[in-house]
C-alpha atoms as a PDB file:
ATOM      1  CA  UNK A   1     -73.331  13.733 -29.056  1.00  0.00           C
ATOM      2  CA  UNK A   2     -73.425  17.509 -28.491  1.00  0.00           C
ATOM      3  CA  UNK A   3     -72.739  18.424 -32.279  1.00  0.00           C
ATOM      4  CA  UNK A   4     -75.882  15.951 -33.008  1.00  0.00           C
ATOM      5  CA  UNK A   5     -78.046  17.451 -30.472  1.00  0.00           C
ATOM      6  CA  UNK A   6     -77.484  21.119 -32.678  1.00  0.00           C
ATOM      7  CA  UNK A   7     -77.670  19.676 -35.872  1.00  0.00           C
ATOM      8  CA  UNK A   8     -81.212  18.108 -34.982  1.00  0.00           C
ATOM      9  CA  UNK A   9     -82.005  21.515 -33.343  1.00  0.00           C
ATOM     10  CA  UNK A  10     -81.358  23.271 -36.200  1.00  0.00           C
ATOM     11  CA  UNK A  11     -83.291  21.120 -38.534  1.00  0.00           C
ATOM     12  CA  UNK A  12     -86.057  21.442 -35.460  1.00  0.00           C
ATOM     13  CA  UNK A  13     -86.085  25.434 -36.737  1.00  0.00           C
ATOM     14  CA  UNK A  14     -86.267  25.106 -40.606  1.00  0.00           C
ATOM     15  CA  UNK A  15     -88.775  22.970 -40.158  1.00  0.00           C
ATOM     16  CA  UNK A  16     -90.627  24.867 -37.656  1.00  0.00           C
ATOM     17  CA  UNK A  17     -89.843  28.029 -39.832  1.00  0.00           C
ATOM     18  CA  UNK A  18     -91.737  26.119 -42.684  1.00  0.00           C
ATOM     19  CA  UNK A  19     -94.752  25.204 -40.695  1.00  0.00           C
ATOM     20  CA  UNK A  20     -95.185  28.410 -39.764  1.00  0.00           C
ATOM     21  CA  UNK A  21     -94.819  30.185 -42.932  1.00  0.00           C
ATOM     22  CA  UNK A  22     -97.100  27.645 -44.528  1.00  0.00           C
ATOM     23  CA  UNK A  23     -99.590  28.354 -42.037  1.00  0.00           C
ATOM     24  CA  UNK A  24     -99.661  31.722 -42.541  1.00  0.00           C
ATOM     25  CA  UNK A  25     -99.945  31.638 -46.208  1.00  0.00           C
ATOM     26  CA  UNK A  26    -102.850  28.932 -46.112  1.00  0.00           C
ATOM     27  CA  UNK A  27    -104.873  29.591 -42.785  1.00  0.00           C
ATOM     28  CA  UNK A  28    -104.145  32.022 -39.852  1.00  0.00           C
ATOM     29  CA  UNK A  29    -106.111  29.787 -37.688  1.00  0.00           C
ATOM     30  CA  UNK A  30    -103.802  26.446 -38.328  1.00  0.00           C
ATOM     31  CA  UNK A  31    -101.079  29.356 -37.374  1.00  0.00           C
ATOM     32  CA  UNK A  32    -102.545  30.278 -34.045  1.00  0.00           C
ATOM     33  CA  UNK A  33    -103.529  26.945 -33.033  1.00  0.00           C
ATOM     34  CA  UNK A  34     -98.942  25.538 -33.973  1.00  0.00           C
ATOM     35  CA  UNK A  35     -98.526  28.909 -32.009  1.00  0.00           C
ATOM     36  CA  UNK A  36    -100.201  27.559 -28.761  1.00  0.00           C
ATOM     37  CA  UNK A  37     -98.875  24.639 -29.026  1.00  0.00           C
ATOM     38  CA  UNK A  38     -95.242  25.931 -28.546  1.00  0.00           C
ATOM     39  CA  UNK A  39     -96.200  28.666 -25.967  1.00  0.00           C
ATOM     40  CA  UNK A  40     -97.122  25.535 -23.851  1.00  0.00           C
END
């Protein structure tokens, strides 16, 4: 249970890690607006 909860974590991060990369390369505004959303 514990392993799975880090392994979907992890995944969580890439994926977050792509977003964000993405959204800086294509619009800063997209970027700002994922940003919010997580500092909530």
């Amino acid at each position: 249970m514990v392993s799975l909860f880090f392994v979907s974590i992890s995944k969580n991060i890439i994926r977050l890690k792509i977003l964000i990369s993405v959204g800086i390369l294509h619009s800063p505004f997209d970027y700002n607006k994922v940003s919010e959303i997580f500092i909530k």
